[in-house]
Protein backbone atom coordinates (compact mmCIF):
# COMPACT_ATOMS: atom_id res chain seq x y z
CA UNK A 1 12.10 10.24 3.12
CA UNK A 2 9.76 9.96 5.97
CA UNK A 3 10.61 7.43 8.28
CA UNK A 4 8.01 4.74 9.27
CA UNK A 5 7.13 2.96 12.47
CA UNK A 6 6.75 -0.71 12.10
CA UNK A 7 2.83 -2.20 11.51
CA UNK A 8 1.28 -3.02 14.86
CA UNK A 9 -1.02 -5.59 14.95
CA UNK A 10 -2.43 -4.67 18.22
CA UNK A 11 -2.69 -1.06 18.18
CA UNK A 12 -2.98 2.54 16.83
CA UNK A 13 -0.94 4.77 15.45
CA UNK A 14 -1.44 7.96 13.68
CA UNK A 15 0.72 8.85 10.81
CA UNK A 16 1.38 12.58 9.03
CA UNK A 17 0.54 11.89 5.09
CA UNK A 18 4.17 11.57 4.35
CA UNK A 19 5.03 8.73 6.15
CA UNK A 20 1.20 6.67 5.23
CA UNK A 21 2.77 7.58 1.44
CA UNK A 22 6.54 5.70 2.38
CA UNK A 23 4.81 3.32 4.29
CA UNK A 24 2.17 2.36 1.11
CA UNK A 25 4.79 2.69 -1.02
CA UNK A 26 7.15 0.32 1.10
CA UNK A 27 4.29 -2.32 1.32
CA UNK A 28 3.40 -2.17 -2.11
CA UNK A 29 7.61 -3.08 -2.84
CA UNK A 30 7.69 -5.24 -0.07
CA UNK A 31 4.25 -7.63 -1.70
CA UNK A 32 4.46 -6.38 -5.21
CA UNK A 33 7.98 -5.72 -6.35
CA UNK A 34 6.27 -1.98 -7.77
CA UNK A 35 6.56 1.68 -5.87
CA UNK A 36 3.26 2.59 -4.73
CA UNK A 37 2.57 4.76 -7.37
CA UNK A 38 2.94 2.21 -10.11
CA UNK A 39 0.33 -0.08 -7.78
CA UNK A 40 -2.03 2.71 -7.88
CA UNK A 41 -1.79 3.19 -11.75
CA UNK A 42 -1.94 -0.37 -12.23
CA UNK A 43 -4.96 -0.66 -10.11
CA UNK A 44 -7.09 2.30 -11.87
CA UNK A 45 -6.14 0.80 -15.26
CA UNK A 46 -8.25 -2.53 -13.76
CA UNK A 47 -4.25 -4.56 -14.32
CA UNK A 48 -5.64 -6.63 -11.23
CA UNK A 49 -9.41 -7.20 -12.73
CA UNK A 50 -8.55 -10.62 -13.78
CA UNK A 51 -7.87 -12.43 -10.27
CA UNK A 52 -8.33 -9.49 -8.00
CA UNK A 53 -8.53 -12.25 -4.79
CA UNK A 54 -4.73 -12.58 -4.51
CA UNK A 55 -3.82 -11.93 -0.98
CA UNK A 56 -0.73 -9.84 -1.66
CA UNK A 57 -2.70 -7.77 -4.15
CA UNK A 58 -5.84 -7.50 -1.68
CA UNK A 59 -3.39 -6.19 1.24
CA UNK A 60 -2.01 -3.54 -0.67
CA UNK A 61 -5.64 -2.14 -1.42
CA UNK A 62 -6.71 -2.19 1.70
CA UNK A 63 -3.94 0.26 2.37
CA UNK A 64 -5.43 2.49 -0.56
CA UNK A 65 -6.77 4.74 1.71
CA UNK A 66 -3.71 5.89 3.30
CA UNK A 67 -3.27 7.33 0.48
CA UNK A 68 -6.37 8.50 -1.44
């Protein structure tokens, strides 16, 4: 498993696609108790339609594109 650096808040960092995938995946346990492959199925399927707004939820979209 790819190692990950820790999120900076004030700066860059440039990541291979291995370690964006451990590092979604970690957030997505970390926020949402799920791997990040069970957040993205759950997320296609529209499982977060009803209150999409929740914070936790919202951060671990954002990160979608790590990903995608």
């Amino acid at each position: 498993m790819a190692t990950v650096p820790p999120i900076s808040t004030n700066g860059h960092i440039d990541l291979t696609e291995e370690e964006a995938a451990a590092l979604f995946d970690r957030e997505a346990r970390r926020y949402l108790g799920m791997s990040g492959q069970e957040f993205i199925t759950a997320w296609e399927s529209g499982k977060f339609d009803e209150n999409p707004d929740q914070s936790d939820v919202m951060y671990v979209a954002m990160l979608l594109p790590l990903v995608q």
